[in-house]
Protein backbone atom coordinates (compact mmCIF):
# COMPACT_ATOMS: atom_id res chain seq x y z
CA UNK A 1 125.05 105.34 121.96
CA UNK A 2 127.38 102.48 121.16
CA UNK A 3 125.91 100.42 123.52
CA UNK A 4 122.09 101.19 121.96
CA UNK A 5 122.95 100.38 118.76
CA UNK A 6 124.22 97.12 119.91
CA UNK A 7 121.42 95.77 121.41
CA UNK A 8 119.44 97.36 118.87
CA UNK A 9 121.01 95.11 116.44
CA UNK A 10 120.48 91.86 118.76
CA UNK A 11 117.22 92.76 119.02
CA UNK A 12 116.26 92.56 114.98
CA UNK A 13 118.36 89.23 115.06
CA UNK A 14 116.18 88.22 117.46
CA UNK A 15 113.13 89.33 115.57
CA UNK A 16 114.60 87.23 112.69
CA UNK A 17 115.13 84.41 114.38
CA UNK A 18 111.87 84.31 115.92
CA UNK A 19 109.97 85.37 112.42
CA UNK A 20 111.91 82.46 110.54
CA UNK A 21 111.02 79.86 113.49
CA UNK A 22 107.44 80.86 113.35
CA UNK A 23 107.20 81.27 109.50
CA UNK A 24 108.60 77.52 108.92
CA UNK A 25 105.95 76.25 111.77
CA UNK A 26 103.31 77.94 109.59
CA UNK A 27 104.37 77.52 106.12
CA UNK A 28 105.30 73.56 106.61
CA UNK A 29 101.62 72.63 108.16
CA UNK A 30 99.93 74.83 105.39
CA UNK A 31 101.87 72.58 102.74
CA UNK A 32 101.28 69.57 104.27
CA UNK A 33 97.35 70.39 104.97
CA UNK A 34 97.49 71.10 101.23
CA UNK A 35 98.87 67.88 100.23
CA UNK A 36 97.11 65.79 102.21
CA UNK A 37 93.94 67.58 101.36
CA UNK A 38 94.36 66.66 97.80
CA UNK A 39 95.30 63.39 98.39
CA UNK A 40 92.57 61.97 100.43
CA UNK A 41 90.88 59.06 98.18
CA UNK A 42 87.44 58.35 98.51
CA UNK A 43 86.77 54.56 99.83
CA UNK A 44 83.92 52.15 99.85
CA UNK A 45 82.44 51.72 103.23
CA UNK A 46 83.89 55.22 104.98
CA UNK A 47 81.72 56.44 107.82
CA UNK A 48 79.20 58.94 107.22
CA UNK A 49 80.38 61.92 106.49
CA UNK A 50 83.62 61.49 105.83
CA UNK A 51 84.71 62.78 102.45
CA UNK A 52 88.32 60.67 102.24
CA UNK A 53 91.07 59.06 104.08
CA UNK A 54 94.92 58.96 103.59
CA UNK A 55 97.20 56.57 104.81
CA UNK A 56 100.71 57.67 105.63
CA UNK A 57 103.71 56.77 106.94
CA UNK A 58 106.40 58.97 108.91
CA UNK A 59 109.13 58.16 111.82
CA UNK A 60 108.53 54.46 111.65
CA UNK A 61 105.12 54.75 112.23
CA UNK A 62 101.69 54.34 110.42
CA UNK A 63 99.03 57.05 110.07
CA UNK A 64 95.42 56.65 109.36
CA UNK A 65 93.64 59.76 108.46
CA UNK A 66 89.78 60.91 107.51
CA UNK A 67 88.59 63.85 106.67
CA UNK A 68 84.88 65.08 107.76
CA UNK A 69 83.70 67.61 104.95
CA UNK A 70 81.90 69.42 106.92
CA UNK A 71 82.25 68.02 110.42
CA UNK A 72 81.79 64.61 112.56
CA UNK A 73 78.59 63.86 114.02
CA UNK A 74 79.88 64.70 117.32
CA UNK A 75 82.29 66.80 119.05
CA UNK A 76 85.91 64.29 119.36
CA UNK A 77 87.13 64.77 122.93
CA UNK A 78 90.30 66.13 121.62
CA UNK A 79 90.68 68.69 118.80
CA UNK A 80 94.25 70.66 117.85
CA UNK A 81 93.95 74.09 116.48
CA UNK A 82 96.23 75.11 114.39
CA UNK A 83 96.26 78.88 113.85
CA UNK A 84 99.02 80.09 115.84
CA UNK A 85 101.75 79.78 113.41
CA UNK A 86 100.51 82.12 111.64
CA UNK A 87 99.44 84.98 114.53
CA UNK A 88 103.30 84.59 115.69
CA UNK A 89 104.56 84.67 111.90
CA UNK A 90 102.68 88.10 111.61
CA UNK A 91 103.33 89.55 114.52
CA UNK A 92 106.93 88.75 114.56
CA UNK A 93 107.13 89.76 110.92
CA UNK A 94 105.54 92.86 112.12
CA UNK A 95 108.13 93.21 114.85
CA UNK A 96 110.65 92.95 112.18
CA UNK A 97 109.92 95.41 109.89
CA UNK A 98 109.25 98.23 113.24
CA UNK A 99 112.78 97.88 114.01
CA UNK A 100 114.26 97.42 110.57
CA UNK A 101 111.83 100.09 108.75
CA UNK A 102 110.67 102.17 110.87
CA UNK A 103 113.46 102.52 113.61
CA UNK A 104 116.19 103.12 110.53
CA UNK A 105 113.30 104.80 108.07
CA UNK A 106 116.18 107.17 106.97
CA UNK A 107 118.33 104.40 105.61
CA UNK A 108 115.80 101.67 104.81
CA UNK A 109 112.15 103.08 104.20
CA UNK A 110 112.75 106.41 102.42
CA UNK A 111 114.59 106.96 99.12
CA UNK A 112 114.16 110.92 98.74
CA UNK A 113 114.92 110.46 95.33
CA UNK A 114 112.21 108.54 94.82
CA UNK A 115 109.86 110.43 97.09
CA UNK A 116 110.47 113.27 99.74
CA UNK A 117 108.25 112.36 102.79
CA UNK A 118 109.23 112.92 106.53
CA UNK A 119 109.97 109.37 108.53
CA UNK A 120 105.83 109.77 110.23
CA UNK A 121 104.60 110.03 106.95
CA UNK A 122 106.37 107.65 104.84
CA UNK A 123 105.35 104.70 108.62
CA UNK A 124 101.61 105.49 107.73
CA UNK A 125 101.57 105.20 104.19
CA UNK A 126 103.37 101.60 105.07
CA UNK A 127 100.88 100.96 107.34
CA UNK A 128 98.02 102.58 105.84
CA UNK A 129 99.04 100.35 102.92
CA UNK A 130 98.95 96.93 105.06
CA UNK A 131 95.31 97.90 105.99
CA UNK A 132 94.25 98.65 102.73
CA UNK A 133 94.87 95.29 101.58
CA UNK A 134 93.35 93.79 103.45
CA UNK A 135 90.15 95.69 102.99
CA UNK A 136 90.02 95.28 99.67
CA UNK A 137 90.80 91.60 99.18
CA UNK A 138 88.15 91.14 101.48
CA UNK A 139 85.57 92.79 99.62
CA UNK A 140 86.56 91.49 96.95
CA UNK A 141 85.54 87.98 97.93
CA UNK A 142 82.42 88.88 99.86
CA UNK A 143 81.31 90.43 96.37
CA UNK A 144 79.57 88.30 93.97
CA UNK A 145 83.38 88.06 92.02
CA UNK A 146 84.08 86.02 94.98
CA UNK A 147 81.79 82.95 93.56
CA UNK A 148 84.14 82.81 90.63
CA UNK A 149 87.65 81.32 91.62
CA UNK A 150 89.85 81.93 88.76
CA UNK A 151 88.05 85.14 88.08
CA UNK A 152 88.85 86.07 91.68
CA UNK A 153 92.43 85.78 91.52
CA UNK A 154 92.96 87.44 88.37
CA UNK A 155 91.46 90.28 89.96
CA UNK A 156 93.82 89.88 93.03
CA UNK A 157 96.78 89.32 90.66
CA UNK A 158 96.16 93.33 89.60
CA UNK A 159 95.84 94.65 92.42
CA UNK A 160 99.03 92.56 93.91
CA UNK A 161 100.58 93.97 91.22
CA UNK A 162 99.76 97.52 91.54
CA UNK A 163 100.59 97.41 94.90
CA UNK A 164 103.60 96.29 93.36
CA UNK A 165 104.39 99.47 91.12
CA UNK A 166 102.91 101.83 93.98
CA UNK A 167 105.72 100.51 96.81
CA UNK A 168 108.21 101.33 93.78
CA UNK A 169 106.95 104.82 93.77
CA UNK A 170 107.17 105.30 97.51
CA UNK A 171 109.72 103.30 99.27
CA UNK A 172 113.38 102.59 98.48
CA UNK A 173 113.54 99.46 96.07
CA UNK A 174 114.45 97.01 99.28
CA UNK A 175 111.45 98.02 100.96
CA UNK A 176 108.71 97.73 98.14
CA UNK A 177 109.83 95.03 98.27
CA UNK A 178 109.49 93.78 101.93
CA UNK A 179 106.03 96.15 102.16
CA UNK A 180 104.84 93.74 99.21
CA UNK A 181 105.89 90.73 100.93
CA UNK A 182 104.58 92.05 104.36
CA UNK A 183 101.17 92.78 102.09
CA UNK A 184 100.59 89.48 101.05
CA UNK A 185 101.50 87.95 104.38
CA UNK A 186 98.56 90.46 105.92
CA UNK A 187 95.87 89.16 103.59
CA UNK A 188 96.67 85.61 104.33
CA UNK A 189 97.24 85.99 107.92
CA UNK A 190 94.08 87.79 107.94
CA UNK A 191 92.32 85.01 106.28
CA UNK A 192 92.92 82.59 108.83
CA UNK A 193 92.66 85.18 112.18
CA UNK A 194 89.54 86.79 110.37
CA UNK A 195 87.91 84.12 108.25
CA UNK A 196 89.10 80.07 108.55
CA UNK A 197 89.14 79.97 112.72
CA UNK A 198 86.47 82.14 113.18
CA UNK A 199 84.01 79.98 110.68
CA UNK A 200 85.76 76.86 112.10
CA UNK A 201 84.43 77.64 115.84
CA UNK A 202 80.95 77.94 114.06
CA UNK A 203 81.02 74.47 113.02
CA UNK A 204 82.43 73.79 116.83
CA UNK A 205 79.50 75.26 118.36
CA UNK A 206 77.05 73.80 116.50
CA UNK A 207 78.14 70.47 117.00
CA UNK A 208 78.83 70.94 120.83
CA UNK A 209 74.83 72.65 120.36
CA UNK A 210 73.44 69.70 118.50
CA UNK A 211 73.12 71.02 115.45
CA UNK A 212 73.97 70.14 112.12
CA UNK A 213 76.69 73.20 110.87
CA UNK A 214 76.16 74.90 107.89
CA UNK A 215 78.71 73.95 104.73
CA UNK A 216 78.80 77.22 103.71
CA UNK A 217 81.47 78.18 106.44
CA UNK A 218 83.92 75.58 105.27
CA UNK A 219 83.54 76.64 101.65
CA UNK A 220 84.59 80.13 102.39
CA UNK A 221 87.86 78.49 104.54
CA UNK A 222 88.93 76.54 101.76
CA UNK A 223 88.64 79.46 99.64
CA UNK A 224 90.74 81.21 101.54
CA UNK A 225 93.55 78.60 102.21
CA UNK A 226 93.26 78.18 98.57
CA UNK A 227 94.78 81.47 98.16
CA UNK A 228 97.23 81.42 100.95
CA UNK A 229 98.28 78.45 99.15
CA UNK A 230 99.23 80.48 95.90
CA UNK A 231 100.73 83.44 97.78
CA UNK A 232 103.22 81.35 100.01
CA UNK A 233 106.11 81.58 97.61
CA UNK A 234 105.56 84.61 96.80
CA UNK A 235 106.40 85.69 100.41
CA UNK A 236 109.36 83.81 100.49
CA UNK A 237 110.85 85.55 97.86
CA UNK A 238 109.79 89.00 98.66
CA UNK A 239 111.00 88.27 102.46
CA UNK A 240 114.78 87.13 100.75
CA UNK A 241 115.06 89.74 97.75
CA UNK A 242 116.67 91.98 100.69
CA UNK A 243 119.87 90.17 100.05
CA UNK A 244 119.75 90.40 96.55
CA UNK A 245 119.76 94.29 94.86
CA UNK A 246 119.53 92.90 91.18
CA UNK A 247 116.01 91.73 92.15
CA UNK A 248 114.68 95.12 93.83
CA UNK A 249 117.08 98.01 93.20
CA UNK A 250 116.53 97.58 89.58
CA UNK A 251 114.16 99.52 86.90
CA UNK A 252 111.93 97.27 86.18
CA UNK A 253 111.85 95.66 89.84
CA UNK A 254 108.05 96.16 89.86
CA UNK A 255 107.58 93.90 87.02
CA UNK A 256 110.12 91.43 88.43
CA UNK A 257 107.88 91.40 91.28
CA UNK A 258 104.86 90.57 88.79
CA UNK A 259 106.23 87.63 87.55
CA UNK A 260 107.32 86.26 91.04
CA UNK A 261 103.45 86.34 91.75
CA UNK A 262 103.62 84.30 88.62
CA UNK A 263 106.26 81.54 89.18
CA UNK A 264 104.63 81.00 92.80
CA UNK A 265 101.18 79.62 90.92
CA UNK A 266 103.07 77.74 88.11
CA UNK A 267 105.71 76.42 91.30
CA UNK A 268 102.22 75.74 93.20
CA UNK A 269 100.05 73.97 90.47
CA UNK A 270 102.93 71.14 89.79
CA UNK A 271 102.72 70.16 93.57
CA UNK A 272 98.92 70.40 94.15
CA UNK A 273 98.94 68.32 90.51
CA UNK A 274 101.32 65.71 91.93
CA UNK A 275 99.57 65.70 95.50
CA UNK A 276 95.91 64.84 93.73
CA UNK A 277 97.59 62.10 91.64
CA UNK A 278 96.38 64.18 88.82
CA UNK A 279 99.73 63.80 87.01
CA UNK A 280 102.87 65.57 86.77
CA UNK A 281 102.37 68.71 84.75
CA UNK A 282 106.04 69.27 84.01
CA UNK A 283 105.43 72.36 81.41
CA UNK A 284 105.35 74.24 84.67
CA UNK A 285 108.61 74.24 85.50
CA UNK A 286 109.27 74.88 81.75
CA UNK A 287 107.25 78.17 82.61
CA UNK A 288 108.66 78.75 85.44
CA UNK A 289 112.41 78.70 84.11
CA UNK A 290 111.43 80.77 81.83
CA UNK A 291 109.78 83.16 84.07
CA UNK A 292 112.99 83.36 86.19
CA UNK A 293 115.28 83.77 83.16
CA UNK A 294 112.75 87.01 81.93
CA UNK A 295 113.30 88.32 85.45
CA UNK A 296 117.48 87.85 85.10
CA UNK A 297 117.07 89.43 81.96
CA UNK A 298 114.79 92.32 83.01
CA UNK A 299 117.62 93.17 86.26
CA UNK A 300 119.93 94.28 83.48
CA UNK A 301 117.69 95.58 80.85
CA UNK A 302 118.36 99.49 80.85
CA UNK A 303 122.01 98.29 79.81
CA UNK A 304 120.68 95.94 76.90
CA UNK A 305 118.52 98.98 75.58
CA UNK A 306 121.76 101.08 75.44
CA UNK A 307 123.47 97.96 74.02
CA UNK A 308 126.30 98.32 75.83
CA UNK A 309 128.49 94.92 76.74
CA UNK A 310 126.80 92.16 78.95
CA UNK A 311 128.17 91.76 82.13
CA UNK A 312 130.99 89.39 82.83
CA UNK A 313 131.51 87.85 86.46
CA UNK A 314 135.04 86.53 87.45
CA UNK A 315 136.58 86.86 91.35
CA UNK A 316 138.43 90.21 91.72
CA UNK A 317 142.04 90.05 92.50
CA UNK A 318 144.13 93.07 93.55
CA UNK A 319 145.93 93.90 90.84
CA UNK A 320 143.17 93.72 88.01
CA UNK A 321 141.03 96.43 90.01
CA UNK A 322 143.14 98.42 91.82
CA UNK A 323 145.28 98.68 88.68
CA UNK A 324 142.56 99.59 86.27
CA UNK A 325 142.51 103.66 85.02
CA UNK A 326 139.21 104.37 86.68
CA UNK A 327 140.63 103.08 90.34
CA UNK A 328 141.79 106.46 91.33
CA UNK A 329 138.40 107.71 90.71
CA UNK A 330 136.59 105.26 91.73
CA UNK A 331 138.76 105.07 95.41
CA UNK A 332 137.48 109.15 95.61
CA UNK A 333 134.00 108.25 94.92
CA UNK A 334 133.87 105.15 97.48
CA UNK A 335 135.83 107.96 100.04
CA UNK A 336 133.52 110.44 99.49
CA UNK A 337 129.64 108.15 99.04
CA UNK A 338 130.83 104.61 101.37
CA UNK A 339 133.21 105.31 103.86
CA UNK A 340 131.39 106.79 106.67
CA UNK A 341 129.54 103.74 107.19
CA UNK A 342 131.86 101.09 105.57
CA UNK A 343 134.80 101.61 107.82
CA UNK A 344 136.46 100.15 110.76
CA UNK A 345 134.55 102.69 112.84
CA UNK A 346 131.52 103.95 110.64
CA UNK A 347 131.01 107.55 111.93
CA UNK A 348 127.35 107.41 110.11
CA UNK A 349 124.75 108.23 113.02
CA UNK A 350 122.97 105.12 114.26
CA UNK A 351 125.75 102.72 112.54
CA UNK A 352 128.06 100.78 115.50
CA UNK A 353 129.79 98.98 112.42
CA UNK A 354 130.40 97.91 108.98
CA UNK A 355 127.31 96.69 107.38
CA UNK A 356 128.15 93.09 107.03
CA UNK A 357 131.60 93.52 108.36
CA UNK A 358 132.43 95.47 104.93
CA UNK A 359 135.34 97.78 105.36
CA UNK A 360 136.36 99.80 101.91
CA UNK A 361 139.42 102.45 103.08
CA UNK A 362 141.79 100.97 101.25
CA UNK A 363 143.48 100.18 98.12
CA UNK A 364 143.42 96.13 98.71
CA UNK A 365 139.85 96.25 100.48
CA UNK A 366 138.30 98.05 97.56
CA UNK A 367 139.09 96.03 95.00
CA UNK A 368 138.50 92.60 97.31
CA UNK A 369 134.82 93.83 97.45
CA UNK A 370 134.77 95.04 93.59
CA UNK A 371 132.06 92.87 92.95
CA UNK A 372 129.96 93.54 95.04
CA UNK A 373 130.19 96.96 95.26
CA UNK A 374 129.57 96.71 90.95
CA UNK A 375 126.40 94.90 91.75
CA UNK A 376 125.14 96.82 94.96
CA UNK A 377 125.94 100.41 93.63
CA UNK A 378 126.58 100.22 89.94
CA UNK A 379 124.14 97.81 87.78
CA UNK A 380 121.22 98.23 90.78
CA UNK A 381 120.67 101.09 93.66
CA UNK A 382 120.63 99.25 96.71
CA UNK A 383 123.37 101.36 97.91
CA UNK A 384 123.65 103.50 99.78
CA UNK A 385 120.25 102.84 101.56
CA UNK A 386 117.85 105.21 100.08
CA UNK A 387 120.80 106.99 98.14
CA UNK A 388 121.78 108.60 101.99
CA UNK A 389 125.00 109.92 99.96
CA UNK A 390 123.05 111.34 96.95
CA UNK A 391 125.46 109.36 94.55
CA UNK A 392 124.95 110.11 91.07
CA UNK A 393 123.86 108.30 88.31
CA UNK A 394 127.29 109.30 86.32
CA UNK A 395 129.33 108.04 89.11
CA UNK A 396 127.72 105.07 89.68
CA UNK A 397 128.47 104.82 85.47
CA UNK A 398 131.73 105.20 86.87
CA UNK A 399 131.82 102.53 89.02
CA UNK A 400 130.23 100.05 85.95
CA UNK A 401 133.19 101.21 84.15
CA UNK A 402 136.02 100.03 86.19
CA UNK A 403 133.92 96.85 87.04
CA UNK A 404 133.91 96.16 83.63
CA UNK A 405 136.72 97.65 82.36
CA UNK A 406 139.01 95.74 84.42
CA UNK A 407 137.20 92.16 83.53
CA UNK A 408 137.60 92.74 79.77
CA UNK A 409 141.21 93.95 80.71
CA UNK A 410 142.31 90.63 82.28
CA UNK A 411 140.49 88.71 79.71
CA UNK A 412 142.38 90.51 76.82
């Protein structure tokens, strides 16, 4: 069993390792596509057909690029594809969340406080849900919405975000989370595997056939990278919130997850601004701080509506915790809710060790990892996975007392 878990755990780091690789590979030549997209200026004397060029320079060396709107007159004798990035991003990302998800759906998929579903019910829904989005999104801009761009995406923006307060009705808060991220990454995987290569080996064939290709298949492409252009950030975040509980084991996390959909088009306009020498738009980072400062705010809101004190962050030291009146308490609850995984040998089935090397069965340990255990199990919910333990919501009001109680103590 030991053994098992073990490689089990190699085996996700080597899912991760892979998924990052691949993502990077993916993410970097959709940016630089983008850029260079909107950056191609249109010359006197270009060759037929050629809607810009772009000189660049990288590595000591000069680059001279066109771009054929639709496609050259003739088939070049070399052509790179670039479309696996993203089949290995997906599928590794896929990979990820099989082991992570569905392997440990007791402790990362399935908060039966939030909903009681059996570990086969609660992988379909996920998957169900990964279909569905697809499905829809795609309808969507087959239908004659699809011919409005900005109309479009609002529509997308709802559903992204009801998506967004479903996975909060199903899942623990880590994995609405991930699902959303893993929703998004779907759609825009999709739109290349289903949409942008496909119509690109049309144009292919009819030049290698003589004919002239229709320009209707690279409008629907760029419509398509245009989104996966909007939603890349996005991702990103979803894919890192796992580390951080005040972003998804919060209240309001499916409205935190609303305005991340946000920040990634205000993040995204400034850039495709700057790359089509269009000027620098700098009142969207002015929205976008503010954005990110409504989402800090919204992590810690039930506790402004009760107007208690604001949190106060300093390093724990031994003797301000472990001294404080709740410790005694507090060193019960972590016994009785933490221990059996959060020990030198967790005897929690399917756990070979402390998550993240975390050990809390003692005095000095407790109170070194005060902070933490404040933000991971008091102000937000990310622990225990899925509320394993069933803590309570008065003792985890016990453990935002002695947090806080011991803070204002020292600063007294």
């Amino acid at each position: 069993m030991y053994e098992y878990a073990i490689a089990w755990e190699w085996l996700a780091f080597a899912a991760r390792w892979f998924h990052v690789v691949t993502a990077i590979a993916w993410i970097g030549s959709s940016f630089y596509f983008i850029a260079l997209d909107l950056g191609l200026v249109k010359r006197p004397h270009l060759p037929a057909g050629v809607h810009g060029e772009e000189w660049q320079v990288h590595g000591g060396g000069f680059y001279h690029i066109q771009k054929y709107l639709v496609a050259p007159a003739e088939m070049p004798e070399h052509l790179t594809w670039f479309k696996y990035e993203s089949y290995f991003t997906w599928l590794s990302g896929f990979l990820m969340l099989c082991i992570v998800y569905y392997g440990g759906a007791d402790l990362f998929l399935i908060d039966r406080h939030v909903l009681d579903i059996s570990k086969p019910v609660a992988i379909l829904i996920s998957l169900a849900s990964l279909g569905f989005g697809w499905i829809i999104y795609d309808l969507l801009c087959k239908s004659p919405l699809g011919k409005n761009t900005w109309g479009l995406m609002a529509v997308l923006y709802v559903v992204l975000v009801f998506m967004a307060w479903g996975y909060t009705q199903v899942f623990t808060g880590r994995a609405a989370f991930l699902h959303l991220g893993a929703f998004t990454a779907t759609i825009m995987s999709a739109n290349v595997f289903m949409i942008i290569i496909p119509n690109q080996k049309i144009v292919v064939a009819d030049l290698i056939a003589g004919r002239t290709p229709d320009a209707k298949y690279g409008y629907m492409a760029k419509q398509r990278s245009l989104h996966n252009n909007y939603l890349t950030l996005p991702v990103i975040f979803f894919m890192l919130s796992n580390h951080y509980p005040l972003a998804f084991g919060t209240a309001f996390n499916w409205v935190i997850a609303a305005l991340v959909f946000l920040m990634g088009v205000t993040i995204r306009h400034w850039f495709n601004t700057t790359h089509a020498r269009k000027g620098r738009p700098t009142w969207t980072w002015i929205v976008t701080v503010v954005l990110f400062i409504l989402i800090m705010w919204l992590s810690t809101v039930p506790k402004l509506l009760t107007r208690e004190d604001q949190t106060v962050s300093v390093a724990p030291a031994f003797q301000q915790f472990a001294g404080d009146p709740h410790f005694p308490a507090v060193k019960q609850l972590i016994g009785t809710r933490c221990s059996m995984c959060h020990a030198a040998e967790p005897v929690y089935e399917g756990i070979a060790r402390p998550p993240n090397g975390v050990i809390l069965e003692n005095d000095a340990e407790i109170a070194a990892h005060a902070r933490e255990i404040y933000i991971q199990a008091g102000r937000s919910h990310a622990m225990p996975p899925g509320n394993v333990t069933d803590i309570t919501p008065d003792e985890r009001k016990l453990l935002v007392a002695w947090f806080e109680s011991a803070v204002e103590g020292k600063q007294e």
